[in-house]
Structures are given as C-alpha cells and as structure tokens.
C-alpha atoms as a PDB file:
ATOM      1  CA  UNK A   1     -13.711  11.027  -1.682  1.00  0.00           C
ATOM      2  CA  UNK A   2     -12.592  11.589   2.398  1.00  0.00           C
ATOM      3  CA  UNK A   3     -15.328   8.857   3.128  1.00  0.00           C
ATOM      4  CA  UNK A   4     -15.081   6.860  -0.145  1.00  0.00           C
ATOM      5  CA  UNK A   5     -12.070   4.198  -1.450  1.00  0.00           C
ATOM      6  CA  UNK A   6      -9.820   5.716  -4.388  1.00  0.00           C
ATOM      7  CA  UNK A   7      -9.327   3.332  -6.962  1.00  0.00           C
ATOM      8  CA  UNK A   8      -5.873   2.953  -7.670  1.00  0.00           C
ATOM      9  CA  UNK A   9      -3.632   2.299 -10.733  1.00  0.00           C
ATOM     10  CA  UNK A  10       0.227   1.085  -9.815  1.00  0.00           C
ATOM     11  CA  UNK A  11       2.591   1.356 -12.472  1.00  0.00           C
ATOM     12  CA  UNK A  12       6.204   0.071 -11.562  1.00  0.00           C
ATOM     13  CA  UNK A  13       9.417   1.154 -13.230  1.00  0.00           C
ATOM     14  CA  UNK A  14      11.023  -2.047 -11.519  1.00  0.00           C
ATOM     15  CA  UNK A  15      14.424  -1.027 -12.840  1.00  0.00           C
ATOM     16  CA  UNK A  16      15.276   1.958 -11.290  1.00  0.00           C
ATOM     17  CA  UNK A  17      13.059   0.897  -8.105  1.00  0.00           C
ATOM     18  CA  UNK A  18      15.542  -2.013  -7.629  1.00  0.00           C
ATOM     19  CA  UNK A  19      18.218  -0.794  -9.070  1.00  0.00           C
ATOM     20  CA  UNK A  20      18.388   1.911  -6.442  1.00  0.00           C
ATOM     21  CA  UNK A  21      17.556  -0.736  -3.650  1.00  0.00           C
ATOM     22  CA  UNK A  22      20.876  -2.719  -4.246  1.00  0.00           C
ATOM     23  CA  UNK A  23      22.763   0.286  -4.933  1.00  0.00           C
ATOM     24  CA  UNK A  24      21.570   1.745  -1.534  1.00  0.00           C
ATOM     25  CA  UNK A  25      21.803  -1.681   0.457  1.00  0.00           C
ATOM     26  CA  UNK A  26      18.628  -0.679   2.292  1.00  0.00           C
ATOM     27  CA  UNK A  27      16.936  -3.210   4.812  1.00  0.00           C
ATOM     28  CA  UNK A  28      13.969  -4.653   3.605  1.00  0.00           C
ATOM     29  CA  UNK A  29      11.426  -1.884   4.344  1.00  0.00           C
ATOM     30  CA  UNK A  30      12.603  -0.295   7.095  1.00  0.00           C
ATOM     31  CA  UNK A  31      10.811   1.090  10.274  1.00  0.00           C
ATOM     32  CA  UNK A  32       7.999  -2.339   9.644  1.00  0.00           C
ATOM     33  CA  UNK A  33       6.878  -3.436  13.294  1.00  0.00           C
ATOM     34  CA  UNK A  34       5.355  -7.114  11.512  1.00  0.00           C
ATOM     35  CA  UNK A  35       7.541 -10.132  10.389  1.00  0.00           C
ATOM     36  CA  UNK A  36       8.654  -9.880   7.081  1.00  0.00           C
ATOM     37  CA  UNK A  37       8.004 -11.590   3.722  1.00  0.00           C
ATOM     38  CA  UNK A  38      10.044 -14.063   2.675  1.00  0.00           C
ATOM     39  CA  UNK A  39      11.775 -12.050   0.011  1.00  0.00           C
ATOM     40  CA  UNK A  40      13.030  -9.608   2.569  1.00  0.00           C
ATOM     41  CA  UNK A  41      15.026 -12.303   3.872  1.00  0.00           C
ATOM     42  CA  UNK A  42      17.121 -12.689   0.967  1.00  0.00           C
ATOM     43  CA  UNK A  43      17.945  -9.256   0.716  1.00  0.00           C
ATOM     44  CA  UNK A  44      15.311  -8.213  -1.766  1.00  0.00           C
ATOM     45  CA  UNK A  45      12.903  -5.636  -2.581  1.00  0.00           C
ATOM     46  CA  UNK A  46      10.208  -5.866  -0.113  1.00  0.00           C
ATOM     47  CA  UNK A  47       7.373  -5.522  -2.654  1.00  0.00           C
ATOM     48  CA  UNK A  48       4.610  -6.790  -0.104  1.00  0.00           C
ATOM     49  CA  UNK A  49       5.757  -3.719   2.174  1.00  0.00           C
ATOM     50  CA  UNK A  50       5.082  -1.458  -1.319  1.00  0.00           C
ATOM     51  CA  UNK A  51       1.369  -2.817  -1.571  1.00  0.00           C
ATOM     52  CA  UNK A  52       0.511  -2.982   1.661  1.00  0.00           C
ATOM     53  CA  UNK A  53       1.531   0.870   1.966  1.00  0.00           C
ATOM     54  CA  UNK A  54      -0.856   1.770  -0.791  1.00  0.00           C
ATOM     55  CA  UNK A  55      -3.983  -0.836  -0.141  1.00  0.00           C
ATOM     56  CA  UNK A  56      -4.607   1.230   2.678  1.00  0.00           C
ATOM     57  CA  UNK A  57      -5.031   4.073   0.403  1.00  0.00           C
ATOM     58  CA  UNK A  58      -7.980   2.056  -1.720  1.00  0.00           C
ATOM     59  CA  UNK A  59      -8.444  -0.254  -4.319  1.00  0.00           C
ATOM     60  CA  UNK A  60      -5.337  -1.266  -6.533  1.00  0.00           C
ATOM     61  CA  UNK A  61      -7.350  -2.372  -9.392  1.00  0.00           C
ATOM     62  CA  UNK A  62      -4.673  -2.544 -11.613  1.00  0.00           C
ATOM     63  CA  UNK A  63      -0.585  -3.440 -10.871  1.00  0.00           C
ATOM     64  CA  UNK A  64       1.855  -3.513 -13.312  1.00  0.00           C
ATOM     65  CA  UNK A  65       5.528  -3.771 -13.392  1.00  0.00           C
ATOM     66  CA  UNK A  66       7.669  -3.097 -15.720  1.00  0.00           C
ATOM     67  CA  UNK A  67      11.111  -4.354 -16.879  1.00  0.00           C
ATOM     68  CA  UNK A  68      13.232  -6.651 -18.596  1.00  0.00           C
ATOM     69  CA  UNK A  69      12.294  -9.534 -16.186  1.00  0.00           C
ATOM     70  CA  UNK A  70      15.348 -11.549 -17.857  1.00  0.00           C
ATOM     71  CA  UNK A  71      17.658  -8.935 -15.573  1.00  0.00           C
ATOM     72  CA  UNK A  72      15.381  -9.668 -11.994  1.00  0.00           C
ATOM     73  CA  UNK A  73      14.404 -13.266 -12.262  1.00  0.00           C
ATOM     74  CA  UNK A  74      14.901 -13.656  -8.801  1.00  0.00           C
ATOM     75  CA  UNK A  75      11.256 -11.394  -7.969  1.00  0.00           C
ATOM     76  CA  UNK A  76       9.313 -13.777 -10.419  1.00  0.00           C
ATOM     77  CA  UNK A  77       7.770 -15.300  -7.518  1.00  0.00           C
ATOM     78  CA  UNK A  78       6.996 -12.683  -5.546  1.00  0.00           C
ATOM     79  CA  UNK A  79       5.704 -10.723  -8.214  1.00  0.00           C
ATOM     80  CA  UNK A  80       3.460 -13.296  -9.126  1.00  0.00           C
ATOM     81  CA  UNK A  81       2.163 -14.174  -5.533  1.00  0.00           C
ATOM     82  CA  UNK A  82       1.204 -10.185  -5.205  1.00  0.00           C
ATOM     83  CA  UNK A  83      -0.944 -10.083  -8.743  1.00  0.00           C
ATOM     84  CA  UNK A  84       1.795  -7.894 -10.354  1.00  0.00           C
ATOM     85  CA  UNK A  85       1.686  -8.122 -13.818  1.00  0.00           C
ATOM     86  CA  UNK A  86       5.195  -8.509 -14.987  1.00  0.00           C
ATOM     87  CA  UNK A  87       5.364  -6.861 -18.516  1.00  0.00           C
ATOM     88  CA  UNK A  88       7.912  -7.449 -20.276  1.00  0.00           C
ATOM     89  CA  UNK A  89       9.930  -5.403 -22.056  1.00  0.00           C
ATOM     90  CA  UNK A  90      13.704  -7.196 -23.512  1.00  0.00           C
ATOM     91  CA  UNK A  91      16.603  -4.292 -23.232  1.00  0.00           C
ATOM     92  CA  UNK A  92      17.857  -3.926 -26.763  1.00  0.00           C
ATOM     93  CA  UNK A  93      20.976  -1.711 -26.281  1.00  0.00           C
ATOM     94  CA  UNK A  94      21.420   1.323 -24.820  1.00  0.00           C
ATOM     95  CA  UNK A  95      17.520   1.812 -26.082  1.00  0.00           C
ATOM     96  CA  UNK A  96      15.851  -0.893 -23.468  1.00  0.00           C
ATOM     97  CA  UNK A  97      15.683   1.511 -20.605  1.00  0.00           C
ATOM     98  CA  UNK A  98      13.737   4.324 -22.665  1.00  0.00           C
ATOM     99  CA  UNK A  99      11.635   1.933 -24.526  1.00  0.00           C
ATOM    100  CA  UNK A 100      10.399   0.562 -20.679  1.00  0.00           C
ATOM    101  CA  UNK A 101       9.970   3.978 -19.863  1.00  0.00           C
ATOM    102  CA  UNK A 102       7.861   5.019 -22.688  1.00  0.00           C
ATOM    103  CA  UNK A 103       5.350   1.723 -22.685  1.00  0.00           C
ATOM    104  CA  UNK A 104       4.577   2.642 -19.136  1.00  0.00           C
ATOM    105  CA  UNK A 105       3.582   6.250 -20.248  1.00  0.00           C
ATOM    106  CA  UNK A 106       1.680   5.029 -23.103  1.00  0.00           C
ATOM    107  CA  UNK A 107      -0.435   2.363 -20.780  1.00  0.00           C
ATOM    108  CA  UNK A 108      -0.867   5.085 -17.745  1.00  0.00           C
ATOM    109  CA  UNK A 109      -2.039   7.597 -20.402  1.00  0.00           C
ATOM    110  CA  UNK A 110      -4.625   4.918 -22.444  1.00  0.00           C
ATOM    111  CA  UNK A 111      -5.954   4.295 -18.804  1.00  0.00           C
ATOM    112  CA  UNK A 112      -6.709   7.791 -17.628  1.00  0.00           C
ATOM    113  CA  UNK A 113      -8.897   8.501 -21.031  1.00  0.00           C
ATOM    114  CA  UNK A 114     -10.475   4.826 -21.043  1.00  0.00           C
ATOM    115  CA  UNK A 115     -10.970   4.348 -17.275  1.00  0.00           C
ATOM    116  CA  UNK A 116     -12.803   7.243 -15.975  1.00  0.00           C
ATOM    117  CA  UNK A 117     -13.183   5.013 -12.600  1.00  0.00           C
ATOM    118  CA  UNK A 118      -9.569   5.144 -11.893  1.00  0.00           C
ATOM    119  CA  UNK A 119      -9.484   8.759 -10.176  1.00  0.00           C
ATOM    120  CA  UNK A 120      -5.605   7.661  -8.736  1.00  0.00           C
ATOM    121  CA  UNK A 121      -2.715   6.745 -10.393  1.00  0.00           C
ATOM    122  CA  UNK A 122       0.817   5.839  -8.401  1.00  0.00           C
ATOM    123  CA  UNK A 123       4.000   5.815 -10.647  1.00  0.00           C
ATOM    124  CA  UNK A 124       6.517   3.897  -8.673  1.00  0.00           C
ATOM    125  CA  UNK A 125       9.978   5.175  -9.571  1.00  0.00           C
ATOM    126  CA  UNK A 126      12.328   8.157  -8.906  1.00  0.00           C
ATOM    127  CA  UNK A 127      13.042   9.278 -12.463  1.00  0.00           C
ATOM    128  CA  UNK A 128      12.743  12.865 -13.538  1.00  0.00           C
ATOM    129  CA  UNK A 129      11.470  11.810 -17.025  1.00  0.00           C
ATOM    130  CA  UNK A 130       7.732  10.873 -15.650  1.00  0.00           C
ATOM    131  CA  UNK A 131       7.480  14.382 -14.132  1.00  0.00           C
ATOM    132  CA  UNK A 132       5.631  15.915 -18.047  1.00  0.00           C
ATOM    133  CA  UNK A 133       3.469  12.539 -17.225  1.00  0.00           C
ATOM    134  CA  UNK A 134       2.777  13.273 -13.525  1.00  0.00           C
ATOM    135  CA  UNK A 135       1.758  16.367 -14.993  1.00  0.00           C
ATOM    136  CA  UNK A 136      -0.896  15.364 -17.404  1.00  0.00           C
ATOM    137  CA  UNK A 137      -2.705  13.102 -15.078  1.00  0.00           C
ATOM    138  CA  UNK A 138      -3.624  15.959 -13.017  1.00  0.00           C
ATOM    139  CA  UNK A 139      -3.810  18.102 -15.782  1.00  0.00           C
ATOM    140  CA  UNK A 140      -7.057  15.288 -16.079  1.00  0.00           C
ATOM    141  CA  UNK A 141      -7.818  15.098 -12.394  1.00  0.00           C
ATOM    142  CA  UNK A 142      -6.110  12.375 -11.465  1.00  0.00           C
ATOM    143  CA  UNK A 143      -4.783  11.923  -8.212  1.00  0.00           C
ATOM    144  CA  UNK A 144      -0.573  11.241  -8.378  1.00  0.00           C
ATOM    145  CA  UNK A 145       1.371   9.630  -5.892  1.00  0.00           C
ATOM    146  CA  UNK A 146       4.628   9.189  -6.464  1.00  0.00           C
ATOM    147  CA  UNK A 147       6.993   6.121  -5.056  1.00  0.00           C
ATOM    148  CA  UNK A 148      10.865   5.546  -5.080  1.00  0.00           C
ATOM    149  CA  UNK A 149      14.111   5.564  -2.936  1.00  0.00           C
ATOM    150  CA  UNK A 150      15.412   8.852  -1.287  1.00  0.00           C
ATOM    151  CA  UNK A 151      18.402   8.421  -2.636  1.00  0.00           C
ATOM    152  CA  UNK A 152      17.491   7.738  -6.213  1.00  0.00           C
ATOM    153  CA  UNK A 153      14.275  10.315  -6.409  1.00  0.00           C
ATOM    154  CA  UNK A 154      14.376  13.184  -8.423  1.00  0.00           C
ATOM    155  CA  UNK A 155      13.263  16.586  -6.480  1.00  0.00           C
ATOM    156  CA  UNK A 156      11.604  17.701  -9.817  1.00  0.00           C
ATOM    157  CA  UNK A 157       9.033  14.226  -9.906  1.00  0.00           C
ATOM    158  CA  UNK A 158       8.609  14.573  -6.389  1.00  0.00           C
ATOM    159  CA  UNK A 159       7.694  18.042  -6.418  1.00  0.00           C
ATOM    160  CA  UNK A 160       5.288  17.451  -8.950  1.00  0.00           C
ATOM    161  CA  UNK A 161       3.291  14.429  -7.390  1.00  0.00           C
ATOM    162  CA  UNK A 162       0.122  15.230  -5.396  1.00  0.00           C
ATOM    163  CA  UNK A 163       1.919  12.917  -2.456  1.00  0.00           C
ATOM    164  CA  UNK A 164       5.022  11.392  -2.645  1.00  0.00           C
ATOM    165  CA  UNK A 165       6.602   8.168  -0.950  1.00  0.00           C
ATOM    166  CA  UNK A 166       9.806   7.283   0.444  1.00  0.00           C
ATOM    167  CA  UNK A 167      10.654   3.350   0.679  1.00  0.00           C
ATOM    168  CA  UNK A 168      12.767   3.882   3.276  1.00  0.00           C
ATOM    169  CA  UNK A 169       9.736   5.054   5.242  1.00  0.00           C
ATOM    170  CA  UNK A 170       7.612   2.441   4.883  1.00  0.00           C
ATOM    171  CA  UNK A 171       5.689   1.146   8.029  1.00  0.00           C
ATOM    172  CA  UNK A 172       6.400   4.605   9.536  1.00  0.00           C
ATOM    173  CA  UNK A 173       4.376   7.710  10.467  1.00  0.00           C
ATOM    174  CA  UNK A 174       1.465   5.815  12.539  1.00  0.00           C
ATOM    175  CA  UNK A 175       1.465   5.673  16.093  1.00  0.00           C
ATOM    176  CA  UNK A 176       2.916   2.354  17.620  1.00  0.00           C
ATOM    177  CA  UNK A 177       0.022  -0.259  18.313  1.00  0.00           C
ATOM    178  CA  UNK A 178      -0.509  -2.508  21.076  1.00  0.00           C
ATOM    179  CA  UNK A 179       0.517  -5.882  21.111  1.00  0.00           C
ATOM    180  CA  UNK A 180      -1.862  -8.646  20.244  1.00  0.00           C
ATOM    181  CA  UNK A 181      -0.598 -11.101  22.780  1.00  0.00           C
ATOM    182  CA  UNK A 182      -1.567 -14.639  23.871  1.00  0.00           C
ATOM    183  CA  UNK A 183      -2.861 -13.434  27.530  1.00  0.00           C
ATOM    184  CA  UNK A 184      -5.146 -10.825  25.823  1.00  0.00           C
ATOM    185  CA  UNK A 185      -6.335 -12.913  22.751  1.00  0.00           C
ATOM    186  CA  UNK A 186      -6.900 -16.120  22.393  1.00  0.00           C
ATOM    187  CA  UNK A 187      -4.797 -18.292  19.477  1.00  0.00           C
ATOM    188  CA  UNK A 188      -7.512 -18.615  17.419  1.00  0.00           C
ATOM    189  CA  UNK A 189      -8.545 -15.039  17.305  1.00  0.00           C
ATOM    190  CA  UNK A 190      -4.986 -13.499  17.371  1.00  0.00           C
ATOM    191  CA  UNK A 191      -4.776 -13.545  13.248  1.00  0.00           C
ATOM    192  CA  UNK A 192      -7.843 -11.407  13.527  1.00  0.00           C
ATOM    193  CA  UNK A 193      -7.123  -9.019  16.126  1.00  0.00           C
ATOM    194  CA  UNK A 194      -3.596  -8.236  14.533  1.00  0.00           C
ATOM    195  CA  UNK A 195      -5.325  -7.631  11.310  1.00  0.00           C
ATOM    196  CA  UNK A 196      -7.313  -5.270  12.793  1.00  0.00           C
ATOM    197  CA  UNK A 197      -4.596  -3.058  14.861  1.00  0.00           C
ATOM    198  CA  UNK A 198      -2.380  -2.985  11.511  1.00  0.00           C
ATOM    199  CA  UNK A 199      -5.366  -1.943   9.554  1.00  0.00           C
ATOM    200  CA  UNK A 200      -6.290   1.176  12.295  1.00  0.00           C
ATOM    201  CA  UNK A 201      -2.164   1.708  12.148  1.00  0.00           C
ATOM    202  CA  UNK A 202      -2.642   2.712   8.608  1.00  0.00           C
ATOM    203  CA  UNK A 203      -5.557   4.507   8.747  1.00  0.00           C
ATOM    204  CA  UNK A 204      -4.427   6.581  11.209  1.00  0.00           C
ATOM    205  CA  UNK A 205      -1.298   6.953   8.564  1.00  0.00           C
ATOM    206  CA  UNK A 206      -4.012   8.370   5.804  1.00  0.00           C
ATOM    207  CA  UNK A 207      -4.667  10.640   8.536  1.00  0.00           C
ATOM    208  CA  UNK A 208      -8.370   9.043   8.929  1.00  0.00           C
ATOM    209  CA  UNK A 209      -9.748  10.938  12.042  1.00  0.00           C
ATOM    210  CA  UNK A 210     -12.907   8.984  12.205  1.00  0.00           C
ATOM    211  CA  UNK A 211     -12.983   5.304  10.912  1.00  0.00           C
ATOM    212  CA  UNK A 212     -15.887   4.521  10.756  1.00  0.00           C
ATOM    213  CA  UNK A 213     -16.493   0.693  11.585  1.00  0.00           C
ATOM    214  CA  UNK A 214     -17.760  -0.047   7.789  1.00  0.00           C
ATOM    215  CA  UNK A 215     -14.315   1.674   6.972  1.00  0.00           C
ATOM    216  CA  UNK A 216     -12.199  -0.360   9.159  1.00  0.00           C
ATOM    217  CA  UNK A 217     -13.706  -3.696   7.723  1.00  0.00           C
ATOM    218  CA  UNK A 218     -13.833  -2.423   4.227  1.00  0.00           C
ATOM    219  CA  UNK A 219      -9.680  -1.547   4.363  1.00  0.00           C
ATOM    220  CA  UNK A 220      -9.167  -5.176   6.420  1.00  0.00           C
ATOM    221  CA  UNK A 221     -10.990  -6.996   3.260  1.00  0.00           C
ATOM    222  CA  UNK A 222      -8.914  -5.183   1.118  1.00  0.00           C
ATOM    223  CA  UNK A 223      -5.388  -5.572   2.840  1.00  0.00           C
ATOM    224  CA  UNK A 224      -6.907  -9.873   3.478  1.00  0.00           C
ATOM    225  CA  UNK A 225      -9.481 -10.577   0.648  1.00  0.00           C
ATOM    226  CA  UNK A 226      -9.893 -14.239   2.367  1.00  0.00           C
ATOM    227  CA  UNK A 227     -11.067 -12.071   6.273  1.00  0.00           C
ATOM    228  CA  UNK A 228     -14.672 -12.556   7.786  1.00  0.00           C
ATOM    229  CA  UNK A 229     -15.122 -12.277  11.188  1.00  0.00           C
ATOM    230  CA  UNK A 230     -17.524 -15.398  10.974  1.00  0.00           C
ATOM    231  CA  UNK A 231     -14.269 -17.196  10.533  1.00  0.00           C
ATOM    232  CA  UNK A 232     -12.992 -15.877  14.308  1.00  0.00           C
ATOM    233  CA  UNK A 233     -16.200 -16.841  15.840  1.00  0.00           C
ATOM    234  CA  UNK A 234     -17.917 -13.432  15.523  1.00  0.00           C
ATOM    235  CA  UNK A 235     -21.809 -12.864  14.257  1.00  0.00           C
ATOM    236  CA  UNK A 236     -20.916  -9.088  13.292  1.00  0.00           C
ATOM    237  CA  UNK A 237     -18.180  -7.558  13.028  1.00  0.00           C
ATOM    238  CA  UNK A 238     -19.416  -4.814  15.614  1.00  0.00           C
ATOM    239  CA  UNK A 239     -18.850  -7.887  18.120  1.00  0.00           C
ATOM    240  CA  UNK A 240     -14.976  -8.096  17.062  1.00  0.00           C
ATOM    241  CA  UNK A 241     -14.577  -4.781  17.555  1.00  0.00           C
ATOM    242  CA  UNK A 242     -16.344  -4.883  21.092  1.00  0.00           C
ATOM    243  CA  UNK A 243     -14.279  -7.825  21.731  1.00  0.00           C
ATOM    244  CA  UNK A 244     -11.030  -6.098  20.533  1.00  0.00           C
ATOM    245  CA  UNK A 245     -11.894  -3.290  23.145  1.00  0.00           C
ATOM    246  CA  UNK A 246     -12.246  -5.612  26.323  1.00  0.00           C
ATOM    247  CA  UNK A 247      -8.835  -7.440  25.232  1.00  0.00           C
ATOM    248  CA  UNK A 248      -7.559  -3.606  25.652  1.00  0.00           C
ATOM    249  CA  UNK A 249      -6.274  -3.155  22.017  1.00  0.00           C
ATOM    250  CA  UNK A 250      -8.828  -0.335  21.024  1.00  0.00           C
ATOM    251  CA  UNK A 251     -11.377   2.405  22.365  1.00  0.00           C
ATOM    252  CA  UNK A 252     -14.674   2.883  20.739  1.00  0.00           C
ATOM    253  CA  UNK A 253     -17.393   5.103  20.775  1.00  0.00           C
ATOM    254  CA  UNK A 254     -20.757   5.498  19.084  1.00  0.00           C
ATOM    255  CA  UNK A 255     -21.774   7.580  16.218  1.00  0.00           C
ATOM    256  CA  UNK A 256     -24.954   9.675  17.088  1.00  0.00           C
ATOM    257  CA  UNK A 257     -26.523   9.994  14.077  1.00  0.00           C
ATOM    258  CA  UNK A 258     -25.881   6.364  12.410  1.00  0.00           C
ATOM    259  CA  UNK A 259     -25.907   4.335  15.860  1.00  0.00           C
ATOM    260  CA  UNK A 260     -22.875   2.462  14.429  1.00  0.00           C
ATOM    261  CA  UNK A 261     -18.948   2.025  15.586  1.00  0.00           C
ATOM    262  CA  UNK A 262     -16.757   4.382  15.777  1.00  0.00           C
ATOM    263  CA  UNK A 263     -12.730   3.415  16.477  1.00  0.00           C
ATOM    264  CA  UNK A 264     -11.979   6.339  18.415  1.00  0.00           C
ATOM    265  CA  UNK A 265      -8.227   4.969  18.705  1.00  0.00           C
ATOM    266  CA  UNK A 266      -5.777   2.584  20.571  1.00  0.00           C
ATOM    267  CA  UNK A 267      -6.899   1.365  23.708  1.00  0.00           C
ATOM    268  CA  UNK A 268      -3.780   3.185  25.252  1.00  0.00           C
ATOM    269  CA  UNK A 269      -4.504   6.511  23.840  1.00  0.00           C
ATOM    270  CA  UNK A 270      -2.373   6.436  21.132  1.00  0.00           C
END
C-alpha cells in the first residue's frame, strides 16, 4: 500500500478527547504553522487540525464521533462543517460513559467484518479499555492508529496501536516550508501554491520519499475536494508544479521510467 491511499475509518471517543483538552488547557493544536479554524479561537478542540493530520494518511471514508452531544453543544458546528457524524449516545448515570464506549466497539467491529475495503481504522481516544479492540483489528489485518492527549493516553493503548498520535504534536515532525508570499506568487494563485507546500509538508510527515506528482494532486484533492488547477489558470497540473518551482517553493525532477514529476523537495533543500 506504500504507493496506494489507505482507506480510513475514524472513530471518536469525543469525551475523553475533550475532556482531556480542557483539563490540560492545551493551545489549539500546537506546533500548526497555518491560521487557525475558527473554533481554535474560542479555546476549543481543534478538530480541523485532527482531520487534516490523518487526510494525509488517505481516505477517511467514514467519521464518527461519539458522545452525549447534550454535554459539548458548543462543537455542533464544527462537527457538522467537517462531515463528523455526531452519534449520540444520552449519559444515563454512572452507565453513559461505558455504554459510549461499547457502541463505538460494536460499530468499529461490524465495519472490519462488513467492509473489507477499510484496511485502516483510527480510534481517537486515550483510554486503556479499547486496547482488547486495538487488538482484534489487527488480529484481522487492520491497520490501528491510535489518537489522544499525552497527558490523558494510556501506555497500554498506545503500545498496542500500529502508530500512535499525540495532539499536542499536531502540525509537527515535517520540515518547515517556504513561504508562499505575494512577491513570489501572484494573489490569485497564492490559495494554490499554499495548498500545495502544506500538502508536500505532510507527505514528507508520512515519510513519503518520492511523491510522485499523481500523489501530490491525489492528497491536495483529498485535503480540498473543491481544488483543480484549471481554477489557478493551469492546463495540467505538471504546469503548477513547474510554476511552483520558478516561484522557488519546490525542486523537481523527472522520473525515468514514467517521464512524469517527481517533487524531489523544498526549493531550499529542506
């Protein structure tokens, strides 16, 4: 799958995910070089930063959160505006928490035998009692990656994930891009150009040695459904990327065997 997009399954135990936020006081996520969605500006999870993070992984086919939504009203919106669906599940006692718990075990596990496509699943919380279910998702070679606050993360879950995730680093572990600035690029094609550094940021994140120029576009569609370089002026998107390499953001070089683009890098080495 090294040259192919993972499809990916995202199932949020919003609880403890923002439960340990506010406990921790944590900037919205932190070490992010672009501006900020709105609902980091109220002091809220930065949800947008959580999806990003994992587009650039491969397909999220399916995102669901779950919780008693009565309790976090205030990330209806956002929710909403990132296709999470928001299932709810009313606390009843001391019982709610489990009974949130368990419905998110049930739906990963009906998923893994019904959707044979799905070959990645990411549970999104730090609690020790998904570590038997981490385990029998690879038990049925499933890829697990794992999600949730340092503080709040159980060693055992993380342990037992194929990769795991720290919110706190978010936006980190990528080599600082250049600018896209308005003396190298012009206004209308600066949207365009800053899609495309962000997207080689993250591949370069996923450790993605050679991105291939049909990778690079594929991962830009996926992080902005709505992109086409026809939109910036471009025939092909081979003439973005040539144009993104005389603006001085990246460095390319040819692939011998297909005759297509290879980003070799940043335009400053990096």
């Amino acid at each position: 799958m090294a040259d192919e997009a993972h499809s990916l399954a995202v199932f949020i135990d919003f609880e403890n995910l923002a439960l340990g936020y506010e406990r921790d006081g944590l900037p919205a996520a932190a070490g992010r070089r672009r501006r900020a969605p709105a609902s980091a500006n109220n002091g809220m999870l930065d949800v947008t930063a959580i999806l990003e993070r994992l587009i650039e992984k491969g397909k999220v086919i399916v995102r669901r959160a779950y919780a008693d939504w009565g309790r976090f009203e205030k990330y209806r919106v956002i929710m909403h505006d990132s296709g999470i669906q928001m299932m709810e599940i009313p606390e009843r006692g001391k019982t709610g928490k489990n009974h949130a718990d368990i419905q998110l075990v049930v739906d990963a596990m009906d998923m893994c035998y019904s959707k044979d496509h799905v070959d990645t699943f990411v549970i999104v919380s730090g609690d020790s009692d998904f570590t038997p279910l981490v385990a029998k998702l690879k038990e049925n070679g499933k890829n697990v990656i794992g999600l949730g606050m340092k503080d709040s993360t159980s060693d055992l879950l993380a342990a037992s994930c194929d990769e795991f995730i720290y919110y706190e680093d978010l936006g980190t572990g990528a080599l600082a891009p250049p600018s896209v600035s308005a003396q190298s690029v012009p206004k209308e094609k600066r949207p365009a150009m800053q899609l495309l550094v962000e997207t080689i940021q993250g591949l370069q994140r996923e450790n993605k040695d050679v991105m291939y120029s049909s990778l690079v576009k594929d991962t830009m569609k996926r992080k902005n459904p709505a992109f086409a370089e026809s939109s910036y002026g471009y025939r092909t998107f081979s003439a973005l990327l040539e144009d993104a390499e005389k603006s001085g953001l990246v460095t390319l070089r040819t692939d011998q065997r297909s005759g297509t683009y290879v980003v070799a890098g940043f335009a400053d080495g990096k």
